[in-house]
PDB file of N, CA and C in Angstrom:
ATOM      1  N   UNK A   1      -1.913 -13.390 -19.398  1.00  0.00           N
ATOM      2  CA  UNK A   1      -2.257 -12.070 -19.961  1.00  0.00           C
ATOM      3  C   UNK A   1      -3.629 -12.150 -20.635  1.00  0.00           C
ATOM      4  N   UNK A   2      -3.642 -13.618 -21.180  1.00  0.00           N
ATOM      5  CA  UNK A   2      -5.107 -13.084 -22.288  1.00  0.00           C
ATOM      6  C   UNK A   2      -5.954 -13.290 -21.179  1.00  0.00           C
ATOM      7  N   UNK A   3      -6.104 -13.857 -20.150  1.00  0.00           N
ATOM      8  CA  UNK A   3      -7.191 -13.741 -18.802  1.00  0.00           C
ATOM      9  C   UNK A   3      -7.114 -12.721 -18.360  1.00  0.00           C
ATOM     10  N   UNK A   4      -6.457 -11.543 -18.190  1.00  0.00           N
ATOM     11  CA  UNK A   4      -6.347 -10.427 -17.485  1.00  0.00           C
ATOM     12  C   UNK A   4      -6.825  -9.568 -18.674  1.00  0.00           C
ATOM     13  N   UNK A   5      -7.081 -10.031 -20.047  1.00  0.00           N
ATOM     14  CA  UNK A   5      -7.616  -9.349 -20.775  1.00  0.00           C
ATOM     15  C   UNK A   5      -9.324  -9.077 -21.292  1.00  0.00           C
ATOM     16  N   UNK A   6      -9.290 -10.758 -20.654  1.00  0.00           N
ATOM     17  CA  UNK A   6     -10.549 -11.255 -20.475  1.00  0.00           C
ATOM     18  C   UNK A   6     -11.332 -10.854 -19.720  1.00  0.00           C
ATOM     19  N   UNK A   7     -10.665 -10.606 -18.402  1.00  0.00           N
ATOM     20  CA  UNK A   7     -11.865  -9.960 -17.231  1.00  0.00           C
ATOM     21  C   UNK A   7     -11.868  -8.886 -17.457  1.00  0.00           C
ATOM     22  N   UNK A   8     -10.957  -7.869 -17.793  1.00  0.00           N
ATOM     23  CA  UNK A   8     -10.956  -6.097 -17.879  1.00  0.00           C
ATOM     24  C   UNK A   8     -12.197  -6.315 -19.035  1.00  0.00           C
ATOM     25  N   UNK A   9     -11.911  -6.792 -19.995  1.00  0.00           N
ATOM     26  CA  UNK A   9     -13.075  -6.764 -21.167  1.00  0.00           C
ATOM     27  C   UNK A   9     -14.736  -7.003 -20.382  1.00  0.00           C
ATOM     28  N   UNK A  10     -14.600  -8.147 -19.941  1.00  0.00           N
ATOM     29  CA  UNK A  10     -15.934  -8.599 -19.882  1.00  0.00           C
ATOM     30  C   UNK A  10     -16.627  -7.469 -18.079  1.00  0.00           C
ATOM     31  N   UNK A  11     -15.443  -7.473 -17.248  1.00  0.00           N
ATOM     32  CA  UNK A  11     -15.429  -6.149 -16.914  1.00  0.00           C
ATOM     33  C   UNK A  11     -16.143  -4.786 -17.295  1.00  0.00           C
ATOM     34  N   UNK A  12     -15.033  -4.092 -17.894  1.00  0.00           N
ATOM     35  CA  UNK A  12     -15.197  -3.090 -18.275  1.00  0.00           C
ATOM     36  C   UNK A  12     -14.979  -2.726 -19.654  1.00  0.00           C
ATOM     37  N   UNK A  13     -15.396  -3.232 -20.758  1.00  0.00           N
ATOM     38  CA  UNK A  13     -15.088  -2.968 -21.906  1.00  0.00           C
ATOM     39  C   UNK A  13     -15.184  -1.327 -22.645  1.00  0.00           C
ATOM     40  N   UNK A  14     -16.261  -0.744 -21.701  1.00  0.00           N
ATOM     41  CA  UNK A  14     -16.208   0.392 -22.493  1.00  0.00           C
ATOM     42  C   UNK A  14     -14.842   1.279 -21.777  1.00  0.00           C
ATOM     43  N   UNK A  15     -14.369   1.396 -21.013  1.00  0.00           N
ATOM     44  CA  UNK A  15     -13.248   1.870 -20.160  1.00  0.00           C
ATOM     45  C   UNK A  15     -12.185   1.445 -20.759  1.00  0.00           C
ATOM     46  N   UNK A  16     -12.026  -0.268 -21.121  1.00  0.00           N
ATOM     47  CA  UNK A  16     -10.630  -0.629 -21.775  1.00  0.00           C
ATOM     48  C   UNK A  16     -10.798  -0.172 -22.753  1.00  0.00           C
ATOM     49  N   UNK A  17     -11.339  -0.169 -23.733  1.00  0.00           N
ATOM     50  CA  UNK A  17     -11.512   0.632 -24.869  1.00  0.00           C
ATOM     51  C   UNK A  17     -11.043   1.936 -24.738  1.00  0.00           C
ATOM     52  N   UNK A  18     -11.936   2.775 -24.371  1.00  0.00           N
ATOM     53  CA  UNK A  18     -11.064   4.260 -23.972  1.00  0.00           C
ATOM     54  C   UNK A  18      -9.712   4.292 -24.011  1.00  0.00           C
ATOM     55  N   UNK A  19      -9.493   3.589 -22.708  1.00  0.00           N
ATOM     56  CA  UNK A  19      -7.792   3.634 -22.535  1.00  0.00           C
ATOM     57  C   UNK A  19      -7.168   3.347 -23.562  1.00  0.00           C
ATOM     58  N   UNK A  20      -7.362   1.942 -24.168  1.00  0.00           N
ATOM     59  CA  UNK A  20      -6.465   1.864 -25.310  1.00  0.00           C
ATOM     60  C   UNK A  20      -6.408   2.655 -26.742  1.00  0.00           C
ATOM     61  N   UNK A  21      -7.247   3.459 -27.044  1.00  0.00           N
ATOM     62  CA  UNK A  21      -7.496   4.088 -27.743  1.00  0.00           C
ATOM     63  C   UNK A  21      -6.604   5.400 -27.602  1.00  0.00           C
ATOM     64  N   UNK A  22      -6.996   5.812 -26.403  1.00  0.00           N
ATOM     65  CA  UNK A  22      -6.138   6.804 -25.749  1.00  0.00           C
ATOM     66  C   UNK A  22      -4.891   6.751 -25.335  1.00  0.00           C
ATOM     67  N   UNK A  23      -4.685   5.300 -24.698  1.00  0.00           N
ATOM     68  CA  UNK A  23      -2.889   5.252 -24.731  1.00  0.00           C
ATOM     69  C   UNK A  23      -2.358   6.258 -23.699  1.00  0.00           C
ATOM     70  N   UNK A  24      -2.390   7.344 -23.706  1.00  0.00           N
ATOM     71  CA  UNK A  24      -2.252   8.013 -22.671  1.00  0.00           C
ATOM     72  C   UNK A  24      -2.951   8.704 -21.528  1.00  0.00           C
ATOM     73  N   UNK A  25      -3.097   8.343 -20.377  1.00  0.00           N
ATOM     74  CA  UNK A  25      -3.960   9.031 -19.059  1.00  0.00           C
ATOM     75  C   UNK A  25      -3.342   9.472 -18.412  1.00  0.00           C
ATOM     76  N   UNK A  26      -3.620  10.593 -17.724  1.00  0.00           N
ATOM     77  CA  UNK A  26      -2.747  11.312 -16.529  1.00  0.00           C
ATOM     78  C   UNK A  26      -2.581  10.310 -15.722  1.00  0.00           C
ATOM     79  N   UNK A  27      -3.654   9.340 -15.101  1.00  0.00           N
ATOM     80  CA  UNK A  27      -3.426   8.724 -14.185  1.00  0.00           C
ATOM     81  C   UNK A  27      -4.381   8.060 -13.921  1.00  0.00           C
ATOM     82  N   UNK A  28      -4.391   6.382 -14.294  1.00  0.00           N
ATOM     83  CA  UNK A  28      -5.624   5.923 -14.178  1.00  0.00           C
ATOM     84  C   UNK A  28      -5.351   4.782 -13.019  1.00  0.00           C
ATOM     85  N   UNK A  29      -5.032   5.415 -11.962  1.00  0.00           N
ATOM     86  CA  UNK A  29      -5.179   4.477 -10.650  1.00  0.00           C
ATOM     87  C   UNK A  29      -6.353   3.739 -10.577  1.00  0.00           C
ATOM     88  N   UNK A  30      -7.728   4.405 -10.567  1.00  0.00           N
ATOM     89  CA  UNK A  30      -8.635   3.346 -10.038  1.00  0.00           C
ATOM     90  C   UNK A  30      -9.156   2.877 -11.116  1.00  0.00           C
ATOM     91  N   UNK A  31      -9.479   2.661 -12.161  1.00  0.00           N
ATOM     92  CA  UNK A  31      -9.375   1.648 -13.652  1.00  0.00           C
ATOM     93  C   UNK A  31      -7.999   0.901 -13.352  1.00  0.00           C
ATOM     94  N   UNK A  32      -6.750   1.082 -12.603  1.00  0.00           N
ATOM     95  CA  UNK A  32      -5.646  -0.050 -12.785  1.00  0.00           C
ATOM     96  C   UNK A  32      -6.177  -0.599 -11.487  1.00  0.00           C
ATOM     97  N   UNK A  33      -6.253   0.176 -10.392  1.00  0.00           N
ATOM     98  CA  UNK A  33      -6.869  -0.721  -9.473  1.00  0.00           C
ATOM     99  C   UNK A  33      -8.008  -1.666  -9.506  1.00  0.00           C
ATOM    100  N   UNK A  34      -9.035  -1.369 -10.021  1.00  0.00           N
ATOM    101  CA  UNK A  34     -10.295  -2.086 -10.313  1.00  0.00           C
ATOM    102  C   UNK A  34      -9.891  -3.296 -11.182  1.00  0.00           C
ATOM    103  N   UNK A  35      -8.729  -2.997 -12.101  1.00  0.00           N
ATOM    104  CA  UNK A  35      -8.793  -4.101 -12.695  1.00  0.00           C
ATOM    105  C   UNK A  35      -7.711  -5.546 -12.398  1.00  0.00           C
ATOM    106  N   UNK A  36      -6.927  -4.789 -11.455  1.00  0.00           N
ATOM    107  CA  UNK A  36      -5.936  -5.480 -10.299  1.00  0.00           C
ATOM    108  C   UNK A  36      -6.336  -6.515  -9.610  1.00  0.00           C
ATOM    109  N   UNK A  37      -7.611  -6.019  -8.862  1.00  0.00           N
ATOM    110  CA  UNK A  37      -8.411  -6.467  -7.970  1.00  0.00           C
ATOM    111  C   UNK A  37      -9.374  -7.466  -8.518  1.00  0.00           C
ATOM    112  N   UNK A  38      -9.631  -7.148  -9.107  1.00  0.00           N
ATOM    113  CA  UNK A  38     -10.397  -7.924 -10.654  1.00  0.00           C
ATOM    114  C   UNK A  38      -9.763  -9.301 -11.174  1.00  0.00           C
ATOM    115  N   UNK A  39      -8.886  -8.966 -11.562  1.00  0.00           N
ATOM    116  CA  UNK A  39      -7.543 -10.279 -11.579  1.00  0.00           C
ATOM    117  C   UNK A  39      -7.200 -11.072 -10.544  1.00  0.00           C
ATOM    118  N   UNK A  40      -6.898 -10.697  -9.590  1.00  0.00           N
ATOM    119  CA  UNK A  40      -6.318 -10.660  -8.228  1.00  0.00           C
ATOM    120  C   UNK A  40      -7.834 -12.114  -7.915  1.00  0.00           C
ATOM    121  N   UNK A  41      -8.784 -11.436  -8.139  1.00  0.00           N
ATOM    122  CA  UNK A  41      -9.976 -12.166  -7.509  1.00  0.00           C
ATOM    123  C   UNK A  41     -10.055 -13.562  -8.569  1.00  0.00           C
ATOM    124  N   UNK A  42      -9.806 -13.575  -9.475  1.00  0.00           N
ATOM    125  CA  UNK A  42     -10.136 -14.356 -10.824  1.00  0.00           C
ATOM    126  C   UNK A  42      -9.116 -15.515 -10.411  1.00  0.00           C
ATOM    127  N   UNK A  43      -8.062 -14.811  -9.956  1.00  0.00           N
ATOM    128  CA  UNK A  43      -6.651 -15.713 -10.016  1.00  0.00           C
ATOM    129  C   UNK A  43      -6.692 -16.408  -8.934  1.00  0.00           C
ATOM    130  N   UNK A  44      -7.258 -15.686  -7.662  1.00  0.00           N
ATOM    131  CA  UNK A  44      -7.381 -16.446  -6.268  1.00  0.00           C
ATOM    132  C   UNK A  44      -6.070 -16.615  -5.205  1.00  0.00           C
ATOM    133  N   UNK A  45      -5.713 -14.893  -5.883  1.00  0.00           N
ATOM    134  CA  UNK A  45      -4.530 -14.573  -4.888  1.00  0.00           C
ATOM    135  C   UNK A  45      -4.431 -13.826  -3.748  1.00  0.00           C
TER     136      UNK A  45
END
């Protein structure tokens, strides 16, 4: 988890921010996707 926290951050920090701040989105498919993929790549799956 703290690596998947690591790349969204160093990623996209101003976006994770948002979100968590906000807590609620209608629907943030491509911020969950981007950061899926993101992981996904980090992890080497």
């Amino acid at each position: 988890m703290s690596k998947q926290e690591s790349v969204s951050k160093e990623k996209l920090p101003e976006i994770k921010s948002s979100d968590k701040e906000t807590g609620e989105k209608p629907a943030p498919t491509e911020r969950d996707h981007y950061v899926y993929e993101s992981i996904i790549a980090e992890i080497g799956y």
